[in-house]
PDB file of N, CA and C in Angstrom:
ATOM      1  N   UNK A   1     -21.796 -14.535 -10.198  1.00  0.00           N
ATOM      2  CA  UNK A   1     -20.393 -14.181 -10.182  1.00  0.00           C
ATOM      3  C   UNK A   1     -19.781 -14.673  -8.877  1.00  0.00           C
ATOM      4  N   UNK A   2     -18.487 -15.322  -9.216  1.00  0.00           N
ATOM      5  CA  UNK A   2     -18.137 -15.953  -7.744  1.00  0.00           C
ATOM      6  C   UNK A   2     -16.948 -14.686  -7.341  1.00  0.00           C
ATOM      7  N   UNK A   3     -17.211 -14.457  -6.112  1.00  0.00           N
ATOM      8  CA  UNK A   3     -16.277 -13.333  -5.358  1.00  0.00           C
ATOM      9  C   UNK A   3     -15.412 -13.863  -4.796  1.00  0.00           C
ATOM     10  N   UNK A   4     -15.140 -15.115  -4.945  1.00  0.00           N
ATOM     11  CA  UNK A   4     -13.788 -15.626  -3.742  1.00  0.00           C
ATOM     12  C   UNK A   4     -12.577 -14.986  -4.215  1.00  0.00           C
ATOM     13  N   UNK A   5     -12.691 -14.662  -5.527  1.00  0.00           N
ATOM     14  CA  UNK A   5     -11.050 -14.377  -6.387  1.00  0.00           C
ATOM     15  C   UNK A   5     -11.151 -12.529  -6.054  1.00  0.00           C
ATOM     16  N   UNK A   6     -12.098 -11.660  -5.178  1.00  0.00           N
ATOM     17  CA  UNK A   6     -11.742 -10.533  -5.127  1.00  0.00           C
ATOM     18  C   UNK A   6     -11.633 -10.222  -3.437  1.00  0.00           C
ATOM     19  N   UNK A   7     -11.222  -8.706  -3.292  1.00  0.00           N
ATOM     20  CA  UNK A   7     -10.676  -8.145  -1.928  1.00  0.00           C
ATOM     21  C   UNK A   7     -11.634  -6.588  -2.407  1.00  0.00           C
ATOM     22  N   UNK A   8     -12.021  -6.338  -1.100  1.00  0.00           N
ATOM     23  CA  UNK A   8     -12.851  -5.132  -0.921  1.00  0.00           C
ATOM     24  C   UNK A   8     -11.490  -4.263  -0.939  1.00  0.00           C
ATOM     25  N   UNK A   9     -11.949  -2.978  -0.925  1.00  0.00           N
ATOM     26  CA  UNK A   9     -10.998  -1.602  -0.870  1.00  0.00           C
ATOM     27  C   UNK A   9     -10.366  -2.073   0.258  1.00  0.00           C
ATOM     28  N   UNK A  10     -10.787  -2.023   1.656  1.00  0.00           N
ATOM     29  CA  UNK A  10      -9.604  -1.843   2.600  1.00  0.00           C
ATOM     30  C   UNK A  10      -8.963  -3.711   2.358  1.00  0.00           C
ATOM     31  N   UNK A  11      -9.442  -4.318   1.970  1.00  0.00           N
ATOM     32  CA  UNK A  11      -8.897  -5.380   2.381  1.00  0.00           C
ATOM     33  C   UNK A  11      -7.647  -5.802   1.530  1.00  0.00           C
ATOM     34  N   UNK A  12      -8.051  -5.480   0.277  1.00  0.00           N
ATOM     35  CA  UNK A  12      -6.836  -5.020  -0.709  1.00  0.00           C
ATOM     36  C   UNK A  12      -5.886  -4.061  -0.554  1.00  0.00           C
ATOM     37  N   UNK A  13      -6.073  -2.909  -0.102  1.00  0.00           N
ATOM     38  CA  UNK A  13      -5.094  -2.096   1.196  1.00  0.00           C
ATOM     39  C   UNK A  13      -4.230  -3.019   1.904  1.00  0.00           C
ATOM     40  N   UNK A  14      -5.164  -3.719   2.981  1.00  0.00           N
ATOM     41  CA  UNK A  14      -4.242  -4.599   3.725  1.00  0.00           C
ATOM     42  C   UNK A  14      -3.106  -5.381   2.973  1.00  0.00           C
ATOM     43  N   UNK A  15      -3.935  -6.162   2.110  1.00  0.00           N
ATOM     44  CA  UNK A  15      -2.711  -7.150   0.865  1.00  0.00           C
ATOM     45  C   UNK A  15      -1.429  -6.119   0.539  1.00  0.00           C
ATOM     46  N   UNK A  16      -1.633  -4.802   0.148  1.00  0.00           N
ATOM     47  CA  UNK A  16      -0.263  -4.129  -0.642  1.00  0.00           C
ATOM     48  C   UNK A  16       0.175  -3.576   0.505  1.00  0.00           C
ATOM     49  N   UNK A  17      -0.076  -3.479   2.053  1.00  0.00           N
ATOM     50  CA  UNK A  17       0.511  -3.262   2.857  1.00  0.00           C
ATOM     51  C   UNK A  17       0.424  -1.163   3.007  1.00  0.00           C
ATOM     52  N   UNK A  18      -0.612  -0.808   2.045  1.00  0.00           N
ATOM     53  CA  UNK A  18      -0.835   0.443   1.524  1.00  0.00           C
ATOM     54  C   UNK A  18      -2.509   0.913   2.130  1.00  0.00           C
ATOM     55  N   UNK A  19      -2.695   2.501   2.624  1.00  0.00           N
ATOM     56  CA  UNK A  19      -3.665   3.078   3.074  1.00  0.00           C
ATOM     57  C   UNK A  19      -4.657   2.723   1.660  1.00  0.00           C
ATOM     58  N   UNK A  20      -5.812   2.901   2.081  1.00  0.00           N
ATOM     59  CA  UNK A  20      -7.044   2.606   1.242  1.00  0.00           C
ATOM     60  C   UNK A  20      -6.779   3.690   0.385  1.00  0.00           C
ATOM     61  N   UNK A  21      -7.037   5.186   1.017  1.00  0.00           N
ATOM     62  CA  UNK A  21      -6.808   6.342  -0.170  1.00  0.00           C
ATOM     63  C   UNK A  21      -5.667   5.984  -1.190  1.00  0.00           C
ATOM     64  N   UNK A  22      -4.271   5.586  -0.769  1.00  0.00           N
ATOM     65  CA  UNK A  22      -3.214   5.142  -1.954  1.00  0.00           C
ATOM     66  C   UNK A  22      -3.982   4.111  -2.657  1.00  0.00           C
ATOM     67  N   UNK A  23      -4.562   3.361  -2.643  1.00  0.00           N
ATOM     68  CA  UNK A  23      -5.002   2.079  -3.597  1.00  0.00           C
ATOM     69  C   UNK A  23      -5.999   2.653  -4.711  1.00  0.00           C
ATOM     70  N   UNK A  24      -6.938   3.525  -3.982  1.00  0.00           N
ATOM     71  CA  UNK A  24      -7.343   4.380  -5.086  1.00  0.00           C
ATOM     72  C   UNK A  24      -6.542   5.554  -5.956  1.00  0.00           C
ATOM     73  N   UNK A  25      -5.662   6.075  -5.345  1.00  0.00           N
ATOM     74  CA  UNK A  25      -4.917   7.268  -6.253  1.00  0.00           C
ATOM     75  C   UNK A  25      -4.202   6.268  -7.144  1.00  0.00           C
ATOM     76  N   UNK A  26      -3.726   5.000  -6.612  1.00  0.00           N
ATOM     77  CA  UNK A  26      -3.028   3.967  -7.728  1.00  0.00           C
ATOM     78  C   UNK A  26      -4.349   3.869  -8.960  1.00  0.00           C
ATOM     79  N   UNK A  27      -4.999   3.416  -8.679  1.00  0.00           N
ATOM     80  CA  UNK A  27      -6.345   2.836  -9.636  1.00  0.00           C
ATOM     81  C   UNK A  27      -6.408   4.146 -10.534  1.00  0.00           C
ATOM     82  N   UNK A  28      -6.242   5.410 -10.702  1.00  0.00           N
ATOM     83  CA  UNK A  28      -7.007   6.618 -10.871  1.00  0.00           C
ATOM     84  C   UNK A  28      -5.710   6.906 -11.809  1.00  0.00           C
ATOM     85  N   UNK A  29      -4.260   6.693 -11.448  1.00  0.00           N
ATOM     86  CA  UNK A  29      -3.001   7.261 -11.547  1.00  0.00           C
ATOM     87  C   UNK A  29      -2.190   5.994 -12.150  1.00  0.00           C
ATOM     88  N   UNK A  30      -2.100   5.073 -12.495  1.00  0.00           N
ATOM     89  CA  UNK A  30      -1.047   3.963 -12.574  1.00  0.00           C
ATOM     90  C   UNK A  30      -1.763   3.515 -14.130  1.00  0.00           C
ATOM     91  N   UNK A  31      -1.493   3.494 -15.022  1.00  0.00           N
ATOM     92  CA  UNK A  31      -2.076   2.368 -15.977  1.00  0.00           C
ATOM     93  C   UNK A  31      -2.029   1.274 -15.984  1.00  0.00           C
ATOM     94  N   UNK A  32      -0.592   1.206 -15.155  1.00  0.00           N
ATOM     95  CA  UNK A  32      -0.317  -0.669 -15.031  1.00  0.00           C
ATOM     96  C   UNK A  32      -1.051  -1.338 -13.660  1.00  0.00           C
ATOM     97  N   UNK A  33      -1.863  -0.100 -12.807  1.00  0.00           N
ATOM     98  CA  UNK A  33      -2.357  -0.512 -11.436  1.00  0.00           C
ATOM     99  C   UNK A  33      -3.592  -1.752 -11.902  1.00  0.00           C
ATOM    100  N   UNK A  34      -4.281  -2.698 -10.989  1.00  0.00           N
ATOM    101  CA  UNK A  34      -5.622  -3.537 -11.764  1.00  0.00           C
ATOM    102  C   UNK A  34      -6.590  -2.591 -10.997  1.00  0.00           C
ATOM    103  N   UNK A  35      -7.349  -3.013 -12.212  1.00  0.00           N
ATOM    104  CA  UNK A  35      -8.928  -2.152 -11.935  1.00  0.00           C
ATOM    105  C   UNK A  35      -9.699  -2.843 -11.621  1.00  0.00           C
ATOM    106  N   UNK A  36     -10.492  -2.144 -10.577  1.00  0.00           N
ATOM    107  CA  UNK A  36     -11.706  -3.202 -10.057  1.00  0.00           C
ATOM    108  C   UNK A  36     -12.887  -3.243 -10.710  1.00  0.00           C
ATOM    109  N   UNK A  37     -13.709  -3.724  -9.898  1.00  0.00           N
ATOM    110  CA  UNK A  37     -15.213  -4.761 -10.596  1.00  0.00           C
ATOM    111  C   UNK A  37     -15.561  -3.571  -9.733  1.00  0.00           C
ATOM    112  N   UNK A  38     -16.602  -3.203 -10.138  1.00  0.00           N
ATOM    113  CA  UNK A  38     -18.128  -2.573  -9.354  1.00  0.00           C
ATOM    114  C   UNK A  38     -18.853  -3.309  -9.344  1.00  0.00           C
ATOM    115  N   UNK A  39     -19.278  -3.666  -8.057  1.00  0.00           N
ATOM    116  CA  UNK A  39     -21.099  -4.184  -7.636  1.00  0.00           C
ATOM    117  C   UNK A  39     -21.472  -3.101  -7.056  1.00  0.00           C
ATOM    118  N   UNK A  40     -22.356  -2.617  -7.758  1.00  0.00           N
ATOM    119  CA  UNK A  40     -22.858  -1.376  -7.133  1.00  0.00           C
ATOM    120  C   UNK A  40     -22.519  -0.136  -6.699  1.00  0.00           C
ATOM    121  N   UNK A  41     -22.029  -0.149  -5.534  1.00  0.00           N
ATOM    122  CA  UNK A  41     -20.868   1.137  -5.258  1.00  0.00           C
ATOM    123  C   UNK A  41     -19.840   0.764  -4.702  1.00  0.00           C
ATOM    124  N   UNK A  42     -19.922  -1.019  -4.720  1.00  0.00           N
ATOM    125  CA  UNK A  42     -18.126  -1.520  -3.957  1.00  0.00           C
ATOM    126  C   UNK A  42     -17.274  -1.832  -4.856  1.00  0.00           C
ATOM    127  N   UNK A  43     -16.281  -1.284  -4.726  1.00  0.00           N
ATOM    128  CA  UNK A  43     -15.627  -1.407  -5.682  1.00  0.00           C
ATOM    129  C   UNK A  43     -14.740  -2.894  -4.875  1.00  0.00           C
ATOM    130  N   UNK A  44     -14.441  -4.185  -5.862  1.00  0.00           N
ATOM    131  CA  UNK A  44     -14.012  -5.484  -5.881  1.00  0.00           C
ATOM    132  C   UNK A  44     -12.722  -5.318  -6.536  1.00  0.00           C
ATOM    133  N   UNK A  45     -11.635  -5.886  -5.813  1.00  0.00           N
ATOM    134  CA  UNK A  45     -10.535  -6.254  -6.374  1.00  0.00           C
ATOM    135  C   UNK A  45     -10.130  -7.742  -6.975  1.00  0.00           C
ATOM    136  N   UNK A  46      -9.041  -7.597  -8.364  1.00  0.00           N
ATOM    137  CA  UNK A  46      -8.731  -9.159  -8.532  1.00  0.00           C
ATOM    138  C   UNK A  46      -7.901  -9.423  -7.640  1.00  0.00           C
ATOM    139  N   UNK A  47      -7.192 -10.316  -6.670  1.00  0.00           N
ATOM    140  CA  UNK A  47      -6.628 -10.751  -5.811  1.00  0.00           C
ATOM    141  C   UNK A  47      -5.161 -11.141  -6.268  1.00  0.00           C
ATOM    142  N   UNK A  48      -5.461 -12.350  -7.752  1.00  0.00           N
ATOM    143  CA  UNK A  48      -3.998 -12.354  -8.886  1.00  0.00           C
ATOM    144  C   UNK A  48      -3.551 -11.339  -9.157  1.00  0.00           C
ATOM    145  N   UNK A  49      -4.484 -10.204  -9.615  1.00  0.00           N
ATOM    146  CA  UNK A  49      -3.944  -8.976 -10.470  1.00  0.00           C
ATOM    147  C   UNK A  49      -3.266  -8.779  -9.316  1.00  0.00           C
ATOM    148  N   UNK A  50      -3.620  -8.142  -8.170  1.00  0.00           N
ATOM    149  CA  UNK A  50      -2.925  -7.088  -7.016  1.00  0.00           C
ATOM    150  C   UNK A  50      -1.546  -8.127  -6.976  1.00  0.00           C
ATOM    151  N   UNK A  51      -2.044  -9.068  -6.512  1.00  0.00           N
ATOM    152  CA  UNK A  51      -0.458  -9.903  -6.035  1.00  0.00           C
ATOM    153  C   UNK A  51       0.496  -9.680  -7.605  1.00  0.00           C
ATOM    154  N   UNK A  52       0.351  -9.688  -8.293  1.00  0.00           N
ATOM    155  CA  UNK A  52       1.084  -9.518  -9.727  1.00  0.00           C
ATOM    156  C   UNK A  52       1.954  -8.273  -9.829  1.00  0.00           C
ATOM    157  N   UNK A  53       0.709  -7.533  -9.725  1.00  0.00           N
ATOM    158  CA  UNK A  53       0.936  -5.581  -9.553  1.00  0.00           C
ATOM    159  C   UNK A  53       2.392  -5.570  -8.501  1.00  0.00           C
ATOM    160  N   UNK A  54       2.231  -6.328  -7.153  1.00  0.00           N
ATOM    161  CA  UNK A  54       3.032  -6.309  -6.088  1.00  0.00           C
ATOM    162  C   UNK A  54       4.285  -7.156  -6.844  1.00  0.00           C
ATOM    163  N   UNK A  55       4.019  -8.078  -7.361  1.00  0.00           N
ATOM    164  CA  UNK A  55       5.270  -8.388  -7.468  1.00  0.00           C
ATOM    165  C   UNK A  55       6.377  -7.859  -8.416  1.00  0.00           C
ATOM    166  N   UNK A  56       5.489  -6.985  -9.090  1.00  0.00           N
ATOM    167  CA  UNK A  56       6.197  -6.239 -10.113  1.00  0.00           C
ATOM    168  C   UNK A  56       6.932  -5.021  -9.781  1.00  0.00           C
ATOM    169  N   UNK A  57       6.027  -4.666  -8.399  1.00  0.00           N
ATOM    170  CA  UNK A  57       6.674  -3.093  -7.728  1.00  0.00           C
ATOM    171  C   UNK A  57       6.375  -3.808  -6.093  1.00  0.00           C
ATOM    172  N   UNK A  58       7.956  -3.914  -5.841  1.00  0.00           N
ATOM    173  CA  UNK A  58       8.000  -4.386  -4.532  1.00  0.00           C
ATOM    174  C   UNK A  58       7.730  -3.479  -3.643  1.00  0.00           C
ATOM    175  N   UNK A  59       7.444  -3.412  -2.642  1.00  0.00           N
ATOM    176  CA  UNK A  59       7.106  -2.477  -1.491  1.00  0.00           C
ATOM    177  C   UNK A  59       8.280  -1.816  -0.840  1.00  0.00           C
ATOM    178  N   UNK A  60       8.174  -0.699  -0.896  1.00  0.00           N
ATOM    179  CA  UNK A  60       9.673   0.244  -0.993  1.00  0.00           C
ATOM    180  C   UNK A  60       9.850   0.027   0.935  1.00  0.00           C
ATOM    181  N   UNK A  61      11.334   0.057   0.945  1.00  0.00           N
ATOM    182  CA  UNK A  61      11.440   0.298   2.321  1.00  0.00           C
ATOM    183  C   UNK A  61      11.563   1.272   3.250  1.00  0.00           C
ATOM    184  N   UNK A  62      10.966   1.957   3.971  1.00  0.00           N
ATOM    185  CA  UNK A  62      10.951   3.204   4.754  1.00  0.00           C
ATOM    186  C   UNK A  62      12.434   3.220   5.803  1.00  0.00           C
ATOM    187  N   UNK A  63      12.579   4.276   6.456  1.00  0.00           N
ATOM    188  CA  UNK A  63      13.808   4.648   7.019  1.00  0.00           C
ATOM    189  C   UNK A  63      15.320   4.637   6.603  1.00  0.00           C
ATOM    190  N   UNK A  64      16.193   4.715   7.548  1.00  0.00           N
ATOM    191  CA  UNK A  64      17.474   5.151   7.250  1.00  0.00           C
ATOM    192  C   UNK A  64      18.086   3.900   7.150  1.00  0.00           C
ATOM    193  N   UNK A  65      19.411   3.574   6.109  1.00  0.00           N
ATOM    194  CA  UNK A  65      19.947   2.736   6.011  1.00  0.00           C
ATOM    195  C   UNK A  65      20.937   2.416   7.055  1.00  0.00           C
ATOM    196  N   UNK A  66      21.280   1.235   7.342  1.00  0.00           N
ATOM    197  CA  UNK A  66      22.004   1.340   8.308  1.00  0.00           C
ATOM    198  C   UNK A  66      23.449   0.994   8.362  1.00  0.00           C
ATOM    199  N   UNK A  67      24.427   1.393   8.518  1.00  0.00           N
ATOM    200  CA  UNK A  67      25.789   2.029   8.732  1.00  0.00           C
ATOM    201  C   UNK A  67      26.584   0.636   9.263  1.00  0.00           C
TER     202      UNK A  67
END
């Protein structure tokens, strides 16, 4: 199996710009979230799927609007 096309838990975190625990409550909670590959006990991300997922739900913006 070639792994170049996946992202470990935190590293897929990093990609959605999101804490590791959110990437799993997504996986657990979202139907439309992508599900990973298990090797063993790591859980592998698709790299297309996530970027897809993201582009479908843009990354919300934090703070106050500005005036």
């Amino acid at each position: 199996m070639d792994l170049s096309d996946y992202l470990t838990s935190e590293q897929a975190a990093q990609r959605l710009g999101i804490h590791r625990q959110s990437l799993y409550n997504l996986a657990n909670r979202d139907p439309d979230f992508p599900r990973p590959t298990k090797i063993g006990r790591t859980s592998l991300w698709p790299i297309k799927e996530l970027d897809a997922w993201r582009e479908r739900h843009p990354a919300r913006r934090h703070g106050y609007p500005h005036a």
